[in-house]
N, C-alpha and C. Protein backbone atom coordinates (compact mmCIF):
# COMPACT_ATOMS: atom_id res chain seq x y z
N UNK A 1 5.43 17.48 -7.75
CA UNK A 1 4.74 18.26 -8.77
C UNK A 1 3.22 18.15 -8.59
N UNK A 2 2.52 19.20 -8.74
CA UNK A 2 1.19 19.06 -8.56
C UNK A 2 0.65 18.94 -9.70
N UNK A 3 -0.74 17.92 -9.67
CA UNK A 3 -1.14 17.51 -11.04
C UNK A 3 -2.64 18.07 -11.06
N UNK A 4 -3.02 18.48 -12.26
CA UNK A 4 -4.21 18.99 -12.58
C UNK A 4 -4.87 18.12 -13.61
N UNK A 5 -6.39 18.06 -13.59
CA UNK A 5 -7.20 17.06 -13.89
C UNK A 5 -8.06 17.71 -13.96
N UNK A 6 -8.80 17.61 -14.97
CA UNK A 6 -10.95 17.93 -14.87
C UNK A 6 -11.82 16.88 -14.61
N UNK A 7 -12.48 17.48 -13.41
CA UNK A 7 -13.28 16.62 -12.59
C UNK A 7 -14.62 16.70 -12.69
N UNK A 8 -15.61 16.07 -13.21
CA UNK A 8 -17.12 16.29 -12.86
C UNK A 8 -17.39 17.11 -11.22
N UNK A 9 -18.32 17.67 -11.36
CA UNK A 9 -18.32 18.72 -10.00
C UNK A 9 -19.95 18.68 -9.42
N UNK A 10 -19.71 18.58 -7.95
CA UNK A 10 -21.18 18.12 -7.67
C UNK A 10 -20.95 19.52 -5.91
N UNK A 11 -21.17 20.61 -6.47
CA UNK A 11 -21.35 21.68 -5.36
C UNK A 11 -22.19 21.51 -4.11
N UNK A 12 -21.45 21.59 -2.80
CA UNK A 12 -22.24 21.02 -2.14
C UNK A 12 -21.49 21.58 -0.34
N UNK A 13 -22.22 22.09 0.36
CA UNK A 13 -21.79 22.41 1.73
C UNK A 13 -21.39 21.69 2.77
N UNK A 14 -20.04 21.28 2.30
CA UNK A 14 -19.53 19.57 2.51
C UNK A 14 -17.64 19.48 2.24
N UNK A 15 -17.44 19.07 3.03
CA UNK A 15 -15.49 19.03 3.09
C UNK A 15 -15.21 17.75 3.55
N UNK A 16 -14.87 17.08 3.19
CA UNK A 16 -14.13 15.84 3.40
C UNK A 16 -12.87 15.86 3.43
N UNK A 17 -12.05 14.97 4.40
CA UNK A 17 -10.48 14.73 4.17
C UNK A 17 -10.46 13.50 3.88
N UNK A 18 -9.63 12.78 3.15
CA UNK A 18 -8.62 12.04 2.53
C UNK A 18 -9.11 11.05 3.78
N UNK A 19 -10.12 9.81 3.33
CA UNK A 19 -10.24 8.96 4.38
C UNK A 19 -11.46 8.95 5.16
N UNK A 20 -12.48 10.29 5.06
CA UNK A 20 -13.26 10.67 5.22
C UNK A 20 -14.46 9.80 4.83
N UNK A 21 -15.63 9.57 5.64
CA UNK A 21 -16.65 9.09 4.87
C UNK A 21 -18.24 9.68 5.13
N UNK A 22 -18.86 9.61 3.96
CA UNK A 22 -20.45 10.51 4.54
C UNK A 22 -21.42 9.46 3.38
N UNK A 23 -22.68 9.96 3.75
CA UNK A 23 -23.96 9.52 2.77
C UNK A 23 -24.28 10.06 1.75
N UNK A 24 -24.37 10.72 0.70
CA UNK A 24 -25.25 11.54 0.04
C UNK A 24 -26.64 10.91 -0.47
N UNK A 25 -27.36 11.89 -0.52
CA UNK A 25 -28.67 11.23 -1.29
C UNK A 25 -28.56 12.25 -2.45
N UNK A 26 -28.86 11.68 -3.36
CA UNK A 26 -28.73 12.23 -5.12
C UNK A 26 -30.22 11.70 -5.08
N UNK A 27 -30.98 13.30 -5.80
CA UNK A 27 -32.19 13.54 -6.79
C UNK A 27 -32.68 13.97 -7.31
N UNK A 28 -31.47 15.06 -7.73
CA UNK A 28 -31.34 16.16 -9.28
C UNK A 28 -30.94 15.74 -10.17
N UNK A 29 -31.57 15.39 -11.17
CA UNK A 29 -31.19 14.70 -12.50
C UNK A 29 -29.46 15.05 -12.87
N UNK A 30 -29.04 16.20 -12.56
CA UNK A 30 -27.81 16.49 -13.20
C UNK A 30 -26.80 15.54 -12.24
N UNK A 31 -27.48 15.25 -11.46
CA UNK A 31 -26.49 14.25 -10.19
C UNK A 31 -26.42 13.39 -10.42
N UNK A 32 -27.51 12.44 -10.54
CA UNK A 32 -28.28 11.58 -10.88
C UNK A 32 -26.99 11.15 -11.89
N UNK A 33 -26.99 11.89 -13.35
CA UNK A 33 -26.30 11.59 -14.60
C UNK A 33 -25.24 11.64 -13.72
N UNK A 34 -24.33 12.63 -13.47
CA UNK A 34 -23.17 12.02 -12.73
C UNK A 34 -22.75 11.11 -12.35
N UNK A 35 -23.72 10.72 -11.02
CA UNK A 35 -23.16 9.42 -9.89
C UNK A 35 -23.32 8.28 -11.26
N UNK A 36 -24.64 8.42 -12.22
CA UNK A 36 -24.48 7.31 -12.89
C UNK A 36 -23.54 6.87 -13.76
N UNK A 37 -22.65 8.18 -14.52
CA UNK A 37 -21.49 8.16 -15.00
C UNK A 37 -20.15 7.24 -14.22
N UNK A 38 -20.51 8.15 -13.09
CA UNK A 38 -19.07 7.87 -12.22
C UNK A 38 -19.25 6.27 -11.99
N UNK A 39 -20.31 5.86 -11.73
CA UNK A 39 -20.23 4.24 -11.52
C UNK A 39 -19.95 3.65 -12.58
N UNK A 40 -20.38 3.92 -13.60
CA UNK A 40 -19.88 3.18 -15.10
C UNK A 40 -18.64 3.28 -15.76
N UNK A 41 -18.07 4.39 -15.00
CA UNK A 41 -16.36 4.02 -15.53
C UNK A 41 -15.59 4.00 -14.38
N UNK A 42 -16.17 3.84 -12.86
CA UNK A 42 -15.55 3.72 -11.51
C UNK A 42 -14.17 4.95 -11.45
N UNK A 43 -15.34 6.17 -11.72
CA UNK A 43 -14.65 7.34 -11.64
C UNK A 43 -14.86 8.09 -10.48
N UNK A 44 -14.41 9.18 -10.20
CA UNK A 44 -14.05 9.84 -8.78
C UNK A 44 -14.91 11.17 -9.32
N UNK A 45 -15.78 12.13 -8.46
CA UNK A 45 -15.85 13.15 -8.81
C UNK A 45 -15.58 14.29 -7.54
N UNK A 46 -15.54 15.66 -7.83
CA UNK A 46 -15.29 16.42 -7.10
C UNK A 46 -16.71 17.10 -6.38
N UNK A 47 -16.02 17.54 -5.14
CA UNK A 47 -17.19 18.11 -4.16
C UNK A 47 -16.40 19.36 -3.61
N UNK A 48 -16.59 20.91 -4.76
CA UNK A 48 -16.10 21.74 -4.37
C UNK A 48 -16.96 23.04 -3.28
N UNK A 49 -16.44 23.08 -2.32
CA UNK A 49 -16.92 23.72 -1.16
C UNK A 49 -17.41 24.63 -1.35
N UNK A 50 -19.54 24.57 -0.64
CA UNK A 50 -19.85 25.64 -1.32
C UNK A 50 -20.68 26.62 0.02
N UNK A 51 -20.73 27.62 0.53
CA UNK A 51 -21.09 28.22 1.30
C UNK A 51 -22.18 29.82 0.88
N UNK A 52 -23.04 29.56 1.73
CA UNK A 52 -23.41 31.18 1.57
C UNK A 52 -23.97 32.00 -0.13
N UNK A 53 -24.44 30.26 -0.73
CA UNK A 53 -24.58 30.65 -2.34
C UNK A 53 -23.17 30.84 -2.66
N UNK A 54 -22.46 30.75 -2.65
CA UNK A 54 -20.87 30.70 -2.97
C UNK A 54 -20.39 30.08 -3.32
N UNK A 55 -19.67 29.03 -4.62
CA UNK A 55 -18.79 28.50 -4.73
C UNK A 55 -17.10 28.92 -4.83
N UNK A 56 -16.74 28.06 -3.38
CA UNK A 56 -15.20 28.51 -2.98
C UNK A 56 -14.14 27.99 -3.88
N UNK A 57 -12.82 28.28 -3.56
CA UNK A 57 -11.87 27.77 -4.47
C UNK A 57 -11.03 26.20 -3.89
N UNK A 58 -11.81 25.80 -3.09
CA UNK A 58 -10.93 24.22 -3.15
C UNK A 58 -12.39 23.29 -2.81
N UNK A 59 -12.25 21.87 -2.76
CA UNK A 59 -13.20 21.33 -2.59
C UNK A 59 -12.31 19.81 -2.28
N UNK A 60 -12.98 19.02 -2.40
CA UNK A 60 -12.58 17.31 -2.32
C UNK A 60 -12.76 16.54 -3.10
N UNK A 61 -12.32 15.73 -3.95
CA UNK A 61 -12.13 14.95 -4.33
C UNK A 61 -13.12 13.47 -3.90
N UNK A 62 -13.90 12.86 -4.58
CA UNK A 62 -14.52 11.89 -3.55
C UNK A 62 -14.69 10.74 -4.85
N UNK A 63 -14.69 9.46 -4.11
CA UNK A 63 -14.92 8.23 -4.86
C UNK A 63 -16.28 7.73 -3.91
N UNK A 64 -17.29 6.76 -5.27
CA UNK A 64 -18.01 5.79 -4.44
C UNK A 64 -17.95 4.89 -3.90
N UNK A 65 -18.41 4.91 -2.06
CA UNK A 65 -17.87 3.54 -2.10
C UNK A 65 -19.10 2.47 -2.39
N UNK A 66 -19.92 2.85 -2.19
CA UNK A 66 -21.34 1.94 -2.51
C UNK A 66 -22.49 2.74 -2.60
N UNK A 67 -23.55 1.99 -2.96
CA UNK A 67 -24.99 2.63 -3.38
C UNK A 67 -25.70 1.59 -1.84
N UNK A 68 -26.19 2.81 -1.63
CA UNK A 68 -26.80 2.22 0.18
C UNK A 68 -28.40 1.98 -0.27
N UNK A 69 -28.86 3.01 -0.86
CA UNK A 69 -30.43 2.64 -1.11
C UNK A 69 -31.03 3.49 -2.91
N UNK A 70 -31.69 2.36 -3.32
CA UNK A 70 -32.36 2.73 -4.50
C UNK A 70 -33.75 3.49 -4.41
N UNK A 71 -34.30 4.38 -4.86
CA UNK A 71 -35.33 4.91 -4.46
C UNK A 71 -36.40 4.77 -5.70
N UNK A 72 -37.57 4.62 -5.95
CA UNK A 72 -38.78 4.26 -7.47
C UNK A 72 -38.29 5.36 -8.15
N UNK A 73 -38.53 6.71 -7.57
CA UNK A 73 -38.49 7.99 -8.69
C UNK A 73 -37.00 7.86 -9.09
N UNK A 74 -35.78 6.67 -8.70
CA UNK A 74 -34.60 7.20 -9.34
C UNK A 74 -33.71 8.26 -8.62
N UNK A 75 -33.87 8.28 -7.45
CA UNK A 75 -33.28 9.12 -6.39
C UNK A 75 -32.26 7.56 -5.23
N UNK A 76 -31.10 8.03 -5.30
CA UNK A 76 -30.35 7.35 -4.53
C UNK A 76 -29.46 7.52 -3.85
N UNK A 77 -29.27 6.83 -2.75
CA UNK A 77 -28.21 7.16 -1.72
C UNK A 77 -26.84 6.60 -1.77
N UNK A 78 -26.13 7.29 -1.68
CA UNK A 78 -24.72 7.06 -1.89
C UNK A 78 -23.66 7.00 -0.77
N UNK A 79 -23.21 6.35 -0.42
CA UNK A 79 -21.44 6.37 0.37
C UNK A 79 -20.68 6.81 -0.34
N UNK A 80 -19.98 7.95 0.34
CA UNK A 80 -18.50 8.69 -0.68
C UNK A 80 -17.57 8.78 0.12
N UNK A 81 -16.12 8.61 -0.32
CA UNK A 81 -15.21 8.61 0.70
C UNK A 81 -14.43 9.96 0.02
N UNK A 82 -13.94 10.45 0.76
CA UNK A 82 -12.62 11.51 0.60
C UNK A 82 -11.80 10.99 0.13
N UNK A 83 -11.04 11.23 -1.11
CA UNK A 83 -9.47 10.73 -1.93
C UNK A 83 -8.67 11.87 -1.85
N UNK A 84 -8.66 12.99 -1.77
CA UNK A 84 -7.79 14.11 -2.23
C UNK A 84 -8.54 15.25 -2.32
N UNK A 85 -7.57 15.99 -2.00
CA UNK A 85 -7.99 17.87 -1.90
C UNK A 85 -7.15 18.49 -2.87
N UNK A 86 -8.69 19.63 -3.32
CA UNK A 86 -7.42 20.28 -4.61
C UNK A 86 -8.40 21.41 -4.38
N UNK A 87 -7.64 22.45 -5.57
CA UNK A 87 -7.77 24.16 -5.56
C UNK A 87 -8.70 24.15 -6.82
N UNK A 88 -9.90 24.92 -6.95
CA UNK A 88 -10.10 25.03 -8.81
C UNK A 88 -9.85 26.08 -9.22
N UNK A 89 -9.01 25.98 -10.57
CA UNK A 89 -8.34 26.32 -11.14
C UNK A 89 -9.46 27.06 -12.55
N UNK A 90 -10.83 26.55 -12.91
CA UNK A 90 -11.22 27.00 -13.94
C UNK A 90 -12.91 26.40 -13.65
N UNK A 91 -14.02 26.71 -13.75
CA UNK A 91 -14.90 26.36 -12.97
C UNK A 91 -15.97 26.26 -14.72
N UNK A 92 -16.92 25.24 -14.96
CA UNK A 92 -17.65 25.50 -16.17
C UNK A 92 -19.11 24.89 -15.18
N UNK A 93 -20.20 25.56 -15.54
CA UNK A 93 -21.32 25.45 -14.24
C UNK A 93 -22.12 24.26 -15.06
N UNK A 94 -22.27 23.75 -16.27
CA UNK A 94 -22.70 23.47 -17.30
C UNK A 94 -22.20 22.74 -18.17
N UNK A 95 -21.41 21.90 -18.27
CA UNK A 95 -20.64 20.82 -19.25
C UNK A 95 -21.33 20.09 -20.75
N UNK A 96 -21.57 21.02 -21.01
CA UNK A 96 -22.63 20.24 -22.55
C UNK A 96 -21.79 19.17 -23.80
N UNK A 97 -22.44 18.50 -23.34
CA UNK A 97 -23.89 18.14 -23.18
C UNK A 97 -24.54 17.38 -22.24
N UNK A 98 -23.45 17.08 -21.46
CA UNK A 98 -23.85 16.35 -19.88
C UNK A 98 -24.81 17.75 -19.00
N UNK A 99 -25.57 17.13 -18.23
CA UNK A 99 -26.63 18.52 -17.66
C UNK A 99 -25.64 18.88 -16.20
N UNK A 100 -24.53 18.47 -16.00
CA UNK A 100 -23.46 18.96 -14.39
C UNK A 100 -22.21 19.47 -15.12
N UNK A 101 -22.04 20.54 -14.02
CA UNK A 101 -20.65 20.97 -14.16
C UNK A 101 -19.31 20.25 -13.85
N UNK A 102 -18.37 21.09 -14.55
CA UNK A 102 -16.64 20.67 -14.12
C UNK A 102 -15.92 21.16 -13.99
N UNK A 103 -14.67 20.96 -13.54
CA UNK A 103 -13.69 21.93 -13.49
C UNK A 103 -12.51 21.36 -13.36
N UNK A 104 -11.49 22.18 -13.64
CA UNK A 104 -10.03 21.98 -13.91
C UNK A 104 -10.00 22.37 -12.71
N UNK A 105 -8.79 21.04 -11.92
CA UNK A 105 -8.65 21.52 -10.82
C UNK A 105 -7.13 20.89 -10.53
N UNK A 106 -6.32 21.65 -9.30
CA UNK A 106 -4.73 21.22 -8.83
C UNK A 106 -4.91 20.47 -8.06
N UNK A 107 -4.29 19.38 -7.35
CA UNK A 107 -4.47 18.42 -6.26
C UNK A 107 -3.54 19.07 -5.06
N UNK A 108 -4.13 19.08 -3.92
CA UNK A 108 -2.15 19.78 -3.14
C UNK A 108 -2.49 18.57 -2.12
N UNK A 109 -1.26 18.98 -1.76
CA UNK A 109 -0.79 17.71 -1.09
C UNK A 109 -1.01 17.26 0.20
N UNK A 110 -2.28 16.77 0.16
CA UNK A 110 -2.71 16.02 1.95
C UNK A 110 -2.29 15.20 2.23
N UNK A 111 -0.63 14.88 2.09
CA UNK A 111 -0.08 13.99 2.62
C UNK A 111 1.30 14.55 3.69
N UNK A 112 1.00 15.72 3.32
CA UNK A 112 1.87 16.72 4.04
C UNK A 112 2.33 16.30 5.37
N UNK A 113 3.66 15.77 5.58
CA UNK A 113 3.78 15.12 6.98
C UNK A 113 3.91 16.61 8.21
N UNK A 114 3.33 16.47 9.39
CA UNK A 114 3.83 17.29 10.55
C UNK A 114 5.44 17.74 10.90
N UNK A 115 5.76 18.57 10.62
CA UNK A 115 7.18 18.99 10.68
C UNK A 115 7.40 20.18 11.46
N UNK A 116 6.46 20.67 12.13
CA UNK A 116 6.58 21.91 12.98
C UNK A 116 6.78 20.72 14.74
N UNK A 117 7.80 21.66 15.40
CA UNK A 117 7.91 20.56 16.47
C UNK A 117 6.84 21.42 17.70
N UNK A 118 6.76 22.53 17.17
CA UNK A 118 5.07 22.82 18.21
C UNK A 118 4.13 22.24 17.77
N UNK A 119 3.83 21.96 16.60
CA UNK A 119 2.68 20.99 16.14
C UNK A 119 2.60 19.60 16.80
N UNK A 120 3.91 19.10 16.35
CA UNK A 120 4.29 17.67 17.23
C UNK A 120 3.46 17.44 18.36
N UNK A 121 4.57 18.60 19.30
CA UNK A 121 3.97 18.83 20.82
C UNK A 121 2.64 18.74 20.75
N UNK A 122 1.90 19.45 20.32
CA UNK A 122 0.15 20.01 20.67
C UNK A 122 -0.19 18.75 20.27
N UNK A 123 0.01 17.38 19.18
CA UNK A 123 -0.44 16.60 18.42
C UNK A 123 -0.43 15.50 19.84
N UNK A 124 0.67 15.14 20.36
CA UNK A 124 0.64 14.43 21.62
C UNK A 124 0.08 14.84 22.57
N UNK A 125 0.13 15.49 22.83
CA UNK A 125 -0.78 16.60 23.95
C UNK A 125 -2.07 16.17 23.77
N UNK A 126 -2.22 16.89 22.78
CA UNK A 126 -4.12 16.06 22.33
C UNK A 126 -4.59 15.22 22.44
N UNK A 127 -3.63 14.42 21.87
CA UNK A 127 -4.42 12.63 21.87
C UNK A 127 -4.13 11.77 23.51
N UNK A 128 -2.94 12.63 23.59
CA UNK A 128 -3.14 11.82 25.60
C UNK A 128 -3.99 12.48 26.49
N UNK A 129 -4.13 14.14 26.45
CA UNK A 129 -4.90 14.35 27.32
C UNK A 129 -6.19 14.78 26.87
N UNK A 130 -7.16 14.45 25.91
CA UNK A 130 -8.16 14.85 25.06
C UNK A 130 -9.07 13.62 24.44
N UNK A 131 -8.43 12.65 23.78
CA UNK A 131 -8.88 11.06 23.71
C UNK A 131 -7.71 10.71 24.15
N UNK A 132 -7.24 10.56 25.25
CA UNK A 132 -6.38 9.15 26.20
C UNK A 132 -5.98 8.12 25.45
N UNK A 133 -5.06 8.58 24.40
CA UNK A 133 -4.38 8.26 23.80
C UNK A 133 -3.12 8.25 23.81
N UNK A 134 -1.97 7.07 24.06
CA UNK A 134 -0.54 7.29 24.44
C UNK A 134 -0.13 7.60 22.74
N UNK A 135 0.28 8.42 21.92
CA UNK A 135 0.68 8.77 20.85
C UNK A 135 2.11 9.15 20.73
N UNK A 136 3.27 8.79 20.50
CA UNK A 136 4.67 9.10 20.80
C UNK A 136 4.79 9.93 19.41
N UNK A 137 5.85 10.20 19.48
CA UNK A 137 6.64 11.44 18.66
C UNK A 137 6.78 10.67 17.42
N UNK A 138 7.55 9.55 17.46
CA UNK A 138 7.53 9.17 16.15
C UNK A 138 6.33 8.99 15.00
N UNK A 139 5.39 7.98 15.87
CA UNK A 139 4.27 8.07 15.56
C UNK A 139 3.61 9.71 14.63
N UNK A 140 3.91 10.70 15.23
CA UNK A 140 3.16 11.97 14.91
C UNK A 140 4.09 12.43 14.03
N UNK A 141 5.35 12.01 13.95
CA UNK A 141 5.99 12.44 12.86
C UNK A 141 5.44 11.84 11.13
N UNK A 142 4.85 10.78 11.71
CA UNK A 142 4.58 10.04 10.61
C UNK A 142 3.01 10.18 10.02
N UNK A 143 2.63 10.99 10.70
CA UNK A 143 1.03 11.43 10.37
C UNK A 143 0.80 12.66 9.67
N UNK A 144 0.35 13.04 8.56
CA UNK A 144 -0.27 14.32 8.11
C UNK A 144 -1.02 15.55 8.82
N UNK A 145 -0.97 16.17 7.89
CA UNK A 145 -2.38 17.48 8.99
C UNK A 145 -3.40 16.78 8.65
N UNK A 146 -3.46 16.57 7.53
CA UNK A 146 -5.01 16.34 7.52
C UNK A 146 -5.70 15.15 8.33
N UNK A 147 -4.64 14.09 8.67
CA UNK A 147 -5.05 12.85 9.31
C UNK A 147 -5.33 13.28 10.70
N UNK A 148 -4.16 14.60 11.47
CA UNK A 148 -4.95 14.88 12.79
C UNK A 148 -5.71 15.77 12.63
N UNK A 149 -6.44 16.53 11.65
CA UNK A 149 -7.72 17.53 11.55
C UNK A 149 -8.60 16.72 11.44
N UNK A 150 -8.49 15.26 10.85
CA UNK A 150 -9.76 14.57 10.84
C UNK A 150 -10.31 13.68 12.09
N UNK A 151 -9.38 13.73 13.31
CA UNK A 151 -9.08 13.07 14.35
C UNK A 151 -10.14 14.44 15.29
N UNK A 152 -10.37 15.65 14.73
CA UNK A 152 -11.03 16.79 15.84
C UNK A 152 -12.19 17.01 15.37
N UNK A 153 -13.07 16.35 14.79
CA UNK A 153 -14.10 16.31 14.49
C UNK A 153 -14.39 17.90 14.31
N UNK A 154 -14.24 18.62 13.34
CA UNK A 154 -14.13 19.95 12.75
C UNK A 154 -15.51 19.69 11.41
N UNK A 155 -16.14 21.14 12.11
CA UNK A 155 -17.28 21.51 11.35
C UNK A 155 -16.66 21.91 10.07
N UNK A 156 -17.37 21.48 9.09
CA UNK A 156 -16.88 21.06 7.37
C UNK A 156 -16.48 22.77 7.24
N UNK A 157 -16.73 23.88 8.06
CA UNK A 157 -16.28 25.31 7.52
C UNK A 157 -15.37 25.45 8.15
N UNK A 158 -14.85 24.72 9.23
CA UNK A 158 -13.35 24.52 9.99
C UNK A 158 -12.40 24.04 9.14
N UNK A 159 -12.96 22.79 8.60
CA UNK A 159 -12.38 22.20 7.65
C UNK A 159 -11.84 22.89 6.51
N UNK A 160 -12.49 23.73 5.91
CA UNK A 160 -12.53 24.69 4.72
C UNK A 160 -11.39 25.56 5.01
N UNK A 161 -11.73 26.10 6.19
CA UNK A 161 -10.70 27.59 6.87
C UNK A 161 -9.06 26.72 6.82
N UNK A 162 -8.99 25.51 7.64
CA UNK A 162 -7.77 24.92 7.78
C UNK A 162 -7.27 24.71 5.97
N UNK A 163 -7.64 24.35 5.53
CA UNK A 163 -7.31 23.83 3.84
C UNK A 163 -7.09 25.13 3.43
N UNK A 164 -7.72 26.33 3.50
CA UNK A 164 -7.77 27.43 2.52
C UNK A 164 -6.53 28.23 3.30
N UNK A 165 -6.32 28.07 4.36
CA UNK A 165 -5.20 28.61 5.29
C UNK A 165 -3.75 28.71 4.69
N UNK A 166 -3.29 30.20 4.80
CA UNK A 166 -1.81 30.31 4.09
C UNK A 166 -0.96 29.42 4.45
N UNK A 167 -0.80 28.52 5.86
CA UNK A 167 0.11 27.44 6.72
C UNK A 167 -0.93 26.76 7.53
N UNK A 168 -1.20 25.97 6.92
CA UNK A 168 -2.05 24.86 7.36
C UNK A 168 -1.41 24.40 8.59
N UNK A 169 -0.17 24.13 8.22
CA UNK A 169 0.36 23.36 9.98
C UNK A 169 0.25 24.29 11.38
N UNK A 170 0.32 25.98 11.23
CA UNK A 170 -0.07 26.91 12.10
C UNK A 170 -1.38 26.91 12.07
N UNK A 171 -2.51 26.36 11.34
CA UNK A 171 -3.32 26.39 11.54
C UNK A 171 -4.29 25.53 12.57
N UNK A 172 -3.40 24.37 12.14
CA UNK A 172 -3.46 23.56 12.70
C UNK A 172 -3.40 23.20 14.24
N UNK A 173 -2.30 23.79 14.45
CA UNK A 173 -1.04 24.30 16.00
C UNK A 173 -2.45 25.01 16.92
N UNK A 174 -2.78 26.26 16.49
CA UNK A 174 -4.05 27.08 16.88
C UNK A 174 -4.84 26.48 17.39
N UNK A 175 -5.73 25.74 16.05
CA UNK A 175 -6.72 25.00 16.38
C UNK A 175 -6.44 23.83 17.60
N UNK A 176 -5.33 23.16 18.00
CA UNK A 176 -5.07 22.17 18.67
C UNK A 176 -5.00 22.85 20.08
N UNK A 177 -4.50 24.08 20.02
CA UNK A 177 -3.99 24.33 21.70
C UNK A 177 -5.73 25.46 21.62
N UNK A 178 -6.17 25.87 21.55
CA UNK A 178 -7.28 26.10 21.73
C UNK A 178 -8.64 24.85 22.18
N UNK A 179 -8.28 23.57 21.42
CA UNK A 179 -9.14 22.76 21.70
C UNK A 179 -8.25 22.03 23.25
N UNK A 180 -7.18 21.92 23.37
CA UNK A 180 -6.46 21.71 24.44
C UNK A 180 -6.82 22.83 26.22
N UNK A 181 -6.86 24.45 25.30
CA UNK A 181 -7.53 25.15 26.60
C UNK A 181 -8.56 24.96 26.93
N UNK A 182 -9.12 24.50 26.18
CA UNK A 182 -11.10 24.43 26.41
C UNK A 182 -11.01 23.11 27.46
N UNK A 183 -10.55 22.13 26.96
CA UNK A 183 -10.44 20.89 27.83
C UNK A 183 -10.12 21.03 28.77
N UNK A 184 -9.05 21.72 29.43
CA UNK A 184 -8.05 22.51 30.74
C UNK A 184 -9.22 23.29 31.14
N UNK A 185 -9.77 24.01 30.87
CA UNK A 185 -10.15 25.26 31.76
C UNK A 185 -11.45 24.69 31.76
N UNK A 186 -12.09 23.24 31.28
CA UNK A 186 -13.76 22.73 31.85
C UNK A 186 -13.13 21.59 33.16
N UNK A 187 -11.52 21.20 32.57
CA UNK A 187 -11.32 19.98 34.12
C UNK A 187 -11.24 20.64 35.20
N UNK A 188 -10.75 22.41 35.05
CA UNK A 188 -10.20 23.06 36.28
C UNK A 188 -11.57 23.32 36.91
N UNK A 189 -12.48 23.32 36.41
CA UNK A 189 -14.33 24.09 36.93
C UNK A 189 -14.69 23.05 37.68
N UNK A 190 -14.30 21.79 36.99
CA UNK A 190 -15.14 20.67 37.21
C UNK A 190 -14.34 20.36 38.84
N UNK A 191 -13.12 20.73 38.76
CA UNK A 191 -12.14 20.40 40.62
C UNK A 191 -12.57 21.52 41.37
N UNK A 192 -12.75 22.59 40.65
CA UNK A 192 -13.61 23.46 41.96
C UNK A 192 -14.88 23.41 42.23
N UNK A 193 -15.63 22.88 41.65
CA UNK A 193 -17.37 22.51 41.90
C UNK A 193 -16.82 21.39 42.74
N UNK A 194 -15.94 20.14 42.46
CA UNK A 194 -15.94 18.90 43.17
C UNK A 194 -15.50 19.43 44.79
N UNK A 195 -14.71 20.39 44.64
CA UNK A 195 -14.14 21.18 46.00
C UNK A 195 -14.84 21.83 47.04
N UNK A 196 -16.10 22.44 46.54
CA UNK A 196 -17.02 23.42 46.83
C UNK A 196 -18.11 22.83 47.60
């Protein structure tokens, strides 16, 4: 069952997966009140994906993991990790009397195990001939999409496209044997220059 929750919302051109980690620096007062919220009840807030002046319909979920640097004016840097991906469901830009927005949002499920056996395939494929990685079947049975999308170092609007995707695991499949031809067709250049 998917569960819905209202999340403090901090808009931002930024996708994280589940495990994920980045810096932020907060020094808009409405943030500011946030992160300071979220530390005082060791709450989680959301980072819904924002592009092009656009706010999209899913985002991430993120917890703090620490405060890296304090700044005089009250501006600070933050560690956030990825907890969960969800859809929003109802968006308020303005939460009064707090000065940040929120939103009602669904969680879906990034725990989604690999169950396509072309996915499988491309998933081993990748990690042995791409990072030289011996990765067996079982192993990949037991891994999520999102755990090998976060393994391809995917620009946060890759990231976005794969999540917002009608079949994430075909999306997935794509993205893998495409990053698989690119690898193939620079080793094949590289044996005919060595040939030449």
């Amino acid at each position: 069952m998917k569960t819905q929750l209202t999340l403090p919302m901090f808009p931002l051109n930024l996708f994280l997966f589940p495990g994920e980690t980045t810096k932020l620096h907060i020094f808009e007062e409405r943030y500011k009140q946030l992160v300071e919220e979220c530390l005082e009840n060791r709450a989680a807030f959301g980072v819904p994906y924002f592009e092009r002046g656009q706010l999209q319909k899913y985002g991430c979920e993120v917890k703090i993991n620490r405060i890296l640097k304090n700044y005089e004016n009250g501006a600070l840097d933050i560690l956030v990790e990825g907890i969960a991906i969800f859809k929003i469901m109802d968006y308020t830009e303005v939460l009064h009397p707090k000065l940040y927005g929120a939103a009602l949002v669904e969680f879906i499920n990034s725990s989604e195990r690999i169950t396509l056996a072309n996915l499988q395939d491309a998933t081993v494929n990748y990690f042995g001939s791409v990072q030289n990685k011996l990765v067996d079947y079982e192993t990949v049975s037991h891994l999520s999409v999102y755990s090998v999308a976060s393994a391809l170092q995917l620009t946060h609007a890759e990231k976005y496209k794969l999540v917002s995707s009608f079949n994430p695991q075909m999306h997935l499949l794509n993205l893998l044997n495409f990053i698989i031809h690119i690898i193939n067709t620079e080793a094949q250049l590289k044996d005919r220059f060595a040939e030449n």
